[in-house]
Protein backbone atom coordinates (compact mmCIF):
# COMPACT_ATOMS: atom_id res chain seq x y z
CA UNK A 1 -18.98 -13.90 -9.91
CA UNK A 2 -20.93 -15.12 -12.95
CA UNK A 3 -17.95 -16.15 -15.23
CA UNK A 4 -17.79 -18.90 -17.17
CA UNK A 5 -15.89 -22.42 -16.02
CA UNK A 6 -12.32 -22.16 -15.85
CA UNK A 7 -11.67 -25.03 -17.40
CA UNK A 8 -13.91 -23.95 -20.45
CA UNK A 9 -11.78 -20.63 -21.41
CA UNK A 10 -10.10 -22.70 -24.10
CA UNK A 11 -10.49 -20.45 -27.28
CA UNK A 12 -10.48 -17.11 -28.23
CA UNK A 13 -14.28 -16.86 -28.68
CA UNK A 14 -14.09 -17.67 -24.66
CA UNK A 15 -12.13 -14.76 -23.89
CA UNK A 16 -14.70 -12.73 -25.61
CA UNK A 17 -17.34 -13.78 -23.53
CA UNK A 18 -15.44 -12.95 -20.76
CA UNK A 19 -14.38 -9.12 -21.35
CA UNK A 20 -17.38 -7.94 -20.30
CA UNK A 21 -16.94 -9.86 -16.50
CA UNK A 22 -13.33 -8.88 -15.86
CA UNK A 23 -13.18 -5.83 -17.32
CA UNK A 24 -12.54 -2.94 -14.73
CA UNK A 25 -13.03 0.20 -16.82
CA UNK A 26 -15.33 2.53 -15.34
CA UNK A 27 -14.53 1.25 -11.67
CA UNK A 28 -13.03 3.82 -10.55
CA UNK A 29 -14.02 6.62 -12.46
CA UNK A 30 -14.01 7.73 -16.35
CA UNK A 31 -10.52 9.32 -15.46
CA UNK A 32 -8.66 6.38 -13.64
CA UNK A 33 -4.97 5.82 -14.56
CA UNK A 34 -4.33 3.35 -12.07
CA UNK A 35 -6.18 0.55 -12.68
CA UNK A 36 -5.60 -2.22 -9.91
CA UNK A 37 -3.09 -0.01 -8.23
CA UNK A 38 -6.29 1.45 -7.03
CA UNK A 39 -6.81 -1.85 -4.60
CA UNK A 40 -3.58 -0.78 -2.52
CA UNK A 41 -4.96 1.20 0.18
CA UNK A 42 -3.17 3.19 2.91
CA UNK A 43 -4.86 1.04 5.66
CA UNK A 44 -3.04 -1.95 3.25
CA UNK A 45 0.39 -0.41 3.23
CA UNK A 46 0.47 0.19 6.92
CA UNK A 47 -0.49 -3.61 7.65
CA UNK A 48 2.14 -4.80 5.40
CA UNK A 49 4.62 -2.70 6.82
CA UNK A 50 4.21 -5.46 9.82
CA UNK A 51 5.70 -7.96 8.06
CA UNK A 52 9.48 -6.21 8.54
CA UNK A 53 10.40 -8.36 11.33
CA UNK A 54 14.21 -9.01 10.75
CA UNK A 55 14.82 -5.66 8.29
CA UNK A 56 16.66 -8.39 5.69
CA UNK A 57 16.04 -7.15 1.67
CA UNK A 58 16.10 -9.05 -1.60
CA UNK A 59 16.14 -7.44 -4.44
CA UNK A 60 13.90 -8.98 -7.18
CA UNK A 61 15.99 -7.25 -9.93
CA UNK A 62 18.24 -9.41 -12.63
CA UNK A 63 21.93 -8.31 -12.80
CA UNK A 64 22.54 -7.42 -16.45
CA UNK A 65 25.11 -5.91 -19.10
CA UNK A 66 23.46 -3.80 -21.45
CA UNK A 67 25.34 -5.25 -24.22
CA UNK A 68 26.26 -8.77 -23.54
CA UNK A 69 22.66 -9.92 -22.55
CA UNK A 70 21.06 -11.96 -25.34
CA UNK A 71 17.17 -10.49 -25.41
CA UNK A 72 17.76 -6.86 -24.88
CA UNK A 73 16.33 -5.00 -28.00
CA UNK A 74 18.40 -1.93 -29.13
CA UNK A 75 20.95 -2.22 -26.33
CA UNK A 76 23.80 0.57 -26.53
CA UNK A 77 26.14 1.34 -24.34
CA UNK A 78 28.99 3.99 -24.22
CA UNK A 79 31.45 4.49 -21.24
CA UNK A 80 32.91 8.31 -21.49
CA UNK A 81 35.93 8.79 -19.62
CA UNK A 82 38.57 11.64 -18.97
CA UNK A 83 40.56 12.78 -16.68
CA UNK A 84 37.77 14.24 -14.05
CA UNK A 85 36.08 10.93 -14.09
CA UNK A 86 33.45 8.90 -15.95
CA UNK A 87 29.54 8.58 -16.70
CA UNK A 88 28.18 6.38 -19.81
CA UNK A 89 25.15 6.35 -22.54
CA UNK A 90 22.58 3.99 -21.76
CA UNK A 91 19.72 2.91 -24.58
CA UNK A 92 17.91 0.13 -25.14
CA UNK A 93 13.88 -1.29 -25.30
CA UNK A 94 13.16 -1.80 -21.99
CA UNK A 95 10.32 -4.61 -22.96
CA UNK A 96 11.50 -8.23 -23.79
CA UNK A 97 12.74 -10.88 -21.85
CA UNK A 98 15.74 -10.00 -20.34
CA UNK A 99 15.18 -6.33 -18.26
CA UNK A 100 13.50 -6.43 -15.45
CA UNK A 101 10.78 -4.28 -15.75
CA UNK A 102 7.30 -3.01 -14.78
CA UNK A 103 4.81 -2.41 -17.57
CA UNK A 104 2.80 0.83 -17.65
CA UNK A 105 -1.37 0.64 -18.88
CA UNK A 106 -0.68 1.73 -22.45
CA UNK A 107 1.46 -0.66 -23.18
CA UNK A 108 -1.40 -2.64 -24.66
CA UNK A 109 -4.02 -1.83 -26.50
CA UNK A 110 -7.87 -2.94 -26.15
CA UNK A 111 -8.61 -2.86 -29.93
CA UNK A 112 -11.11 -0.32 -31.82
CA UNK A 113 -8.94 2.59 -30.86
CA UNK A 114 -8.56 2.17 -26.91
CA UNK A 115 -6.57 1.65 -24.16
CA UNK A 116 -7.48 0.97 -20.45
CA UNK A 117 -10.52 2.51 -19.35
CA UNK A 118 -11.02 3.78 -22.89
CA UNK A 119 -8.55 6.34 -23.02
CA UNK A 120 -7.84 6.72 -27.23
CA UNK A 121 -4.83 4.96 -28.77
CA UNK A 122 -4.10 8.69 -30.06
CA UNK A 123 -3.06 9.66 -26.53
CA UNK A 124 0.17 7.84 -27.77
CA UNK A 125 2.62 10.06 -29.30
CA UNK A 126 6.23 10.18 -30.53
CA UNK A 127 6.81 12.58 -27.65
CA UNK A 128 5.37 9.81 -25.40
CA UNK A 129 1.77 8.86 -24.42
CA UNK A 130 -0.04 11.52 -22.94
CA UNK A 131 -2.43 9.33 -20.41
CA UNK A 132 -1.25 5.74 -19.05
CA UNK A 133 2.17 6.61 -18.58
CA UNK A 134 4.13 5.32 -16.69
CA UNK A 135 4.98 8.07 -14.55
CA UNK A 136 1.50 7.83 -13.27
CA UNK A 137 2.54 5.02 -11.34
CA UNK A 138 5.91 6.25 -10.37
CA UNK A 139 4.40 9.45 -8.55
CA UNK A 140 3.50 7.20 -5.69
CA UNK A 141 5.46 4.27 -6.32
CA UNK A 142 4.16 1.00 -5.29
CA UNK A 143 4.57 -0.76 -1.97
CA UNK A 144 2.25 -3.27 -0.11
CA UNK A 145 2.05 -6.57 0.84
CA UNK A 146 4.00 -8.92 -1.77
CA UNK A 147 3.42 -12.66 -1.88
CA UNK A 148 4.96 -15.23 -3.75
CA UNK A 149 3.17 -17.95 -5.25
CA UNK A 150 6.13 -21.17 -5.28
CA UNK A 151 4.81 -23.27 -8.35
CA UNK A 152 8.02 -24.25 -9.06
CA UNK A 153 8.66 -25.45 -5.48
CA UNK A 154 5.36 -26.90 -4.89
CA UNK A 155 5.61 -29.09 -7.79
CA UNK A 156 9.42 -29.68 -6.54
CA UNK A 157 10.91 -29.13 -10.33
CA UNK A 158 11.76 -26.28 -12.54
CA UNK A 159 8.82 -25.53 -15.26
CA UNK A 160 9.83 -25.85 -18.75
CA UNK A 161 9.56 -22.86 -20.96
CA UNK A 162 5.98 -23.81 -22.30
CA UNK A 163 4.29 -25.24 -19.31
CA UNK A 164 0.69 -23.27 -18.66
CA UNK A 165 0.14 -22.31 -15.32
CA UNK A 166 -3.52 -22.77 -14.31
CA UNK A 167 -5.81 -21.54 -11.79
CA UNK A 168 -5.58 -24.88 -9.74
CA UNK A 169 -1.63 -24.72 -9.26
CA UNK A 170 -1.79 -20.85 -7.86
CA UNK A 171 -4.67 -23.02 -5.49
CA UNK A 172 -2.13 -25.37 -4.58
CA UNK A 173 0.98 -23.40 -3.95
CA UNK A 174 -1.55 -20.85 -1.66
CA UNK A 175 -2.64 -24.60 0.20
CA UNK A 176 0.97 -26.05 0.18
CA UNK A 177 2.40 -22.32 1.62
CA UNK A 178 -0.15 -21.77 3.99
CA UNK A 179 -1.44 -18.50 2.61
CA UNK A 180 -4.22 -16.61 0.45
CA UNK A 181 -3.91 -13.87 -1.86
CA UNK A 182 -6.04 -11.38 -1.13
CA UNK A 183 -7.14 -8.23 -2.36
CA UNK A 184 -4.77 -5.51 -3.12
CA UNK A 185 -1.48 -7.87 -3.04
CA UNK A 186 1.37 -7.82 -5.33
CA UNK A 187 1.59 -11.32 -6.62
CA UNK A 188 4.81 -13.02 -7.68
CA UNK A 189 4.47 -16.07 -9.44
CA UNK A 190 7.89 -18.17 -9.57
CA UNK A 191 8.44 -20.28 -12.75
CA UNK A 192 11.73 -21.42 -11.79
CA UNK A 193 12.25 -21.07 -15.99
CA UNK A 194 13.84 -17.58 -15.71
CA UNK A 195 15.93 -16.42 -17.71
CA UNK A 196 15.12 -19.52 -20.48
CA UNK A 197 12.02 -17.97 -21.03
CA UNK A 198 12.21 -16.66 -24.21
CA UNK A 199 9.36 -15.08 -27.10
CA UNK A 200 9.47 -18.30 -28.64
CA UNK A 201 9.08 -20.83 -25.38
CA UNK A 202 8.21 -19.51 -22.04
CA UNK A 203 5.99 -20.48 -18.71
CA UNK A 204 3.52 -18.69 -17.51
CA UNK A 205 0.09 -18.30 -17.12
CA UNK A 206 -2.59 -19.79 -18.50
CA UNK A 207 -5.78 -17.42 -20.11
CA UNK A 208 -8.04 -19.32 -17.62
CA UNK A 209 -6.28 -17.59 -14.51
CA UNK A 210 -7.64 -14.11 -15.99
CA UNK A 211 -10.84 -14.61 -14.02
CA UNK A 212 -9.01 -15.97 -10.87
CA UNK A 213 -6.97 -12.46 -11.08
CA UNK A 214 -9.76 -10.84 -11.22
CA UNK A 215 -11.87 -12.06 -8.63
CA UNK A 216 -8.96 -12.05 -6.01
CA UNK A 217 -8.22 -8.49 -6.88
CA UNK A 218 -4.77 -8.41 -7.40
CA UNK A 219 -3.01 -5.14 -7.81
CA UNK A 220 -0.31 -6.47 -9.66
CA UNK A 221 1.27 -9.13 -11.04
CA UNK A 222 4.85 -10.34 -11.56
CA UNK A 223 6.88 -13.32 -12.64
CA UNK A 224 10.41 -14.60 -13.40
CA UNK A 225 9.55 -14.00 -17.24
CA UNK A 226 6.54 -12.09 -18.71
CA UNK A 227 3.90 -13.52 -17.02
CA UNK A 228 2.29 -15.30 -20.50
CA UNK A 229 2.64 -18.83 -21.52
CA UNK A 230 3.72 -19.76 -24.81
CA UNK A 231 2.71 -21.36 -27.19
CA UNK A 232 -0.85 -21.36 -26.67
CA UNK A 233 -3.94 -22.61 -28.27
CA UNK A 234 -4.82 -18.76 -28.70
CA UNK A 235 -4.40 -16.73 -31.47
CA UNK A 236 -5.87 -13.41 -30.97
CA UNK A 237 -5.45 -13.91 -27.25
CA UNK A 238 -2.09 -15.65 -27.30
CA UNK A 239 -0.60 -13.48 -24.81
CA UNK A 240 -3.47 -13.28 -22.38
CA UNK A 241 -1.91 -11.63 -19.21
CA UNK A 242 -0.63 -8.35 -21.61
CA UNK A 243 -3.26 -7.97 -24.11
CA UNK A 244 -6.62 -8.45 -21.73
CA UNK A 245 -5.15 -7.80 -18.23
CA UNK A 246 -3.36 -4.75 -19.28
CA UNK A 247 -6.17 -2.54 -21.13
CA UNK A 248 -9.04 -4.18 -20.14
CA UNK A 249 -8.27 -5.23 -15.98
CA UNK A 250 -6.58 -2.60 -15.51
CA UNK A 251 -3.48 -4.74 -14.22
CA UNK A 252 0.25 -3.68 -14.32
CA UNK A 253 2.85 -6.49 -15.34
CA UNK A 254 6.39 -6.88 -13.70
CA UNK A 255 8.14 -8.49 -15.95
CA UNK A 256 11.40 -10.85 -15.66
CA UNK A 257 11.30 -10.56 -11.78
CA UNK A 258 14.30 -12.45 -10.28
CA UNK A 259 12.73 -14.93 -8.26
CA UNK A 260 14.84 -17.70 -7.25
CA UNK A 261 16.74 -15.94 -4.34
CA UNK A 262 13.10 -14.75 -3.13
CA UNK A 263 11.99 -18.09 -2.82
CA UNK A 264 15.23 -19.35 -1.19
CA UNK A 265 14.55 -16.74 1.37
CA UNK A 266 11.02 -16.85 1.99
CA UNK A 267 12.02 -21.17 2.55
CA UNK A 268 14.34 -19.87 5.23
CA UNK A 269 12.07 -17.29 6.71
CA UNK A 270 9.20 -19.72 6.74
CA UNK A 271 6.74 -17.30 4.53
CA UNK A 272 5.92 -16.64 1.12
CA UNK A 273 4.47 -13.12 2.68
CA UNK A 274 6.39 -9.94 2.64
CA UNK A 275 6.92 -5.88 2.32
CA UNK A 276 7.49 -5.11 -1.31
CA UNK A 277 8.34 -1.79 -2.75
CA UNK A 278 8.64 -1.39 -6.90
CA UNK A 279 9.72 2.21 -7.97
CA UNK A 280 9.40 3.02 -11.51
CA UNK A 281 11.35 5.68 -12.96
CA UNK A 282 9.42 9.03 -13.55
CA UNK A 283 9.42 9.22 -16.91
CA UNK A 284 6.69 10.77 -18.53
CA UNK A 285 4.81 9.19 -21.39
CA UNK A 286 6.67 5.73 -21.29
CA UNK A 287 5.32 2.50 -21.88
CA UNK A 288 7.58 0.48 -19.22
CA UNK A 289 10.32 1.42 -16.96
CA UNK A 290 13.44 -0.48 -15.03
CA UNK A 291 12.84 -1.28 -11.86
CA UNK A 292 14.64 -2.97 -8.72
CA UNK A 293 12.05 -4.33 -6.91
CA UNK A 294 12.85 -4.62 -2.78
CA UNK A 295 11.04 -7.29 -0.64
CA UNK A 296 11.71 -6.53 3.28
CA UNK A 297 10.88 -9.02 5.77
């Protein structure tokens, strides 16, 4: 792949020079609403299924109150009881960095009036966005092989909010774990930062690992926060992983993945590899939706 040097994506005029390399529009025809979901084939799904040796789940979900977590935007909650029994009013923004949650393809826009694969910015509506949803993702679901990239173990301490990850640490946890993402995985990339990750100071990855995504084919990619380090040295690209990987790669984000009983288990199971299943809610038009992610192994 003729991209530039990793270590030479420093600025934002970089990045530039690299759209036209990673970007997947077109790929999969003028029509595509998947993106890198597209990578997950049937023949994929069936393999992973293997990996369900023991039938023990962990759910990659955080535990939450609507109202008492700090970093919910707009959280409400109601409880309505009587005398037959109860139910309750939920609202709230599912993006931020406290929900667990999977981001749909219009979430972010490409600039000049487009989203992912060039779809118009005026597909989004105050009924909802009419392509990009994502309920396109939730008709299927999504389920394949998920593998979790230890940084935080690997380099045996917890990142601070702030630290970059870079292409040569997702190198060394796949070395140091014995294992290689390939195409078509869902990749988990533990922090160890959490829940301190916050708009302000968080861990995450580096712009340089945009061409390292691309080139491995990832179908999507997840993280104990939102995937994006800050502060950068970007500006216009500051949050690399939402505003190029989303509209131009093609490349849903799980966001604020619960990751540290994962990798307790995966230490005890002696694998970072596993079945994963992520089902959005099928809600049409919506930029993001809650999700309780399942690994199976």
């Amino acid at each position: 792949m003729n991209t530039p040097e990793l270590n030479s994506i420093q600025t934002d005029e970089d990045i530039d020079q690299l759209l036209p390399q990673i970007t997947n529009w077109g790929r999969w025809g003028k029509q595509d609403q998947l993106g890198t979901v597209n990578f997950i084939t049937a023949r994929q799904r069936l393999k992973a299924v293997t990996l369900v040796k023991k039938g023990r789940t962990v759910s990659l979900a955080r535990e939450i109150s609507v109202t008492k977590t700090e970093g919910i935007p707009r959280g409400t909650y109601e409880m309505l009881r009587d005398d037959d029994g109860s139910r309750d009013f939920i609202g709230m923004i599912f993006h931020g960095f406290a929900l667990t949650h999977l981001d749909a393809l219009c979430h972010a826009f490409a600039g000049q009036g487009k989203m992912y694969n060039g779809f118009s910015v005026e597909e989004v509506t105050a009924d909802g966005s009419n392509k990009l949803g994502i309920e396109r993702m939730a008709a299927k679901g999504l389920s394949g092989r998920g593998i979790l990239l230890d940084v935080a173990a690997v380099k045996k301490t917890v990142l601070s909010p702030g630290t970059p990850i870079l292409p040569k640490d997702l190198e060394e946890a796949e070395e140091a774990q014995h294992i290689v993402v390939e195409e078509g995985d869902i990749l988990l990339v533990r922090t160890g930062a959490g829940a301190r990750n916050t708009r302000e100071q968080r861990a995450g990855l580096h712009p340089q690992c945009l061409p390292w995504l691309h080139e491995r084919r990832v179908a999507v990619l997840g993280s104990d926060g939102d995937n994006d380090v800050h502060p950068s040295e970007f500006k216009r690209w500051a949050s690399s992983m939402h505003s190029v990987a989303i509209p131009y790669m093609g490349l849903p984000l799980l966001d604020n993945a619960e990751l540290d009983t994962l990798s307790q288990v995966c230490r005890e199971e002696g694998r970072w590899e596993f079945f994963l299943t992520i089902a959005p809610w099928r809600l049409h038009g919506t930029t993001s939706s809650p999700v309780n992610p399942i690994a199976l192994f």
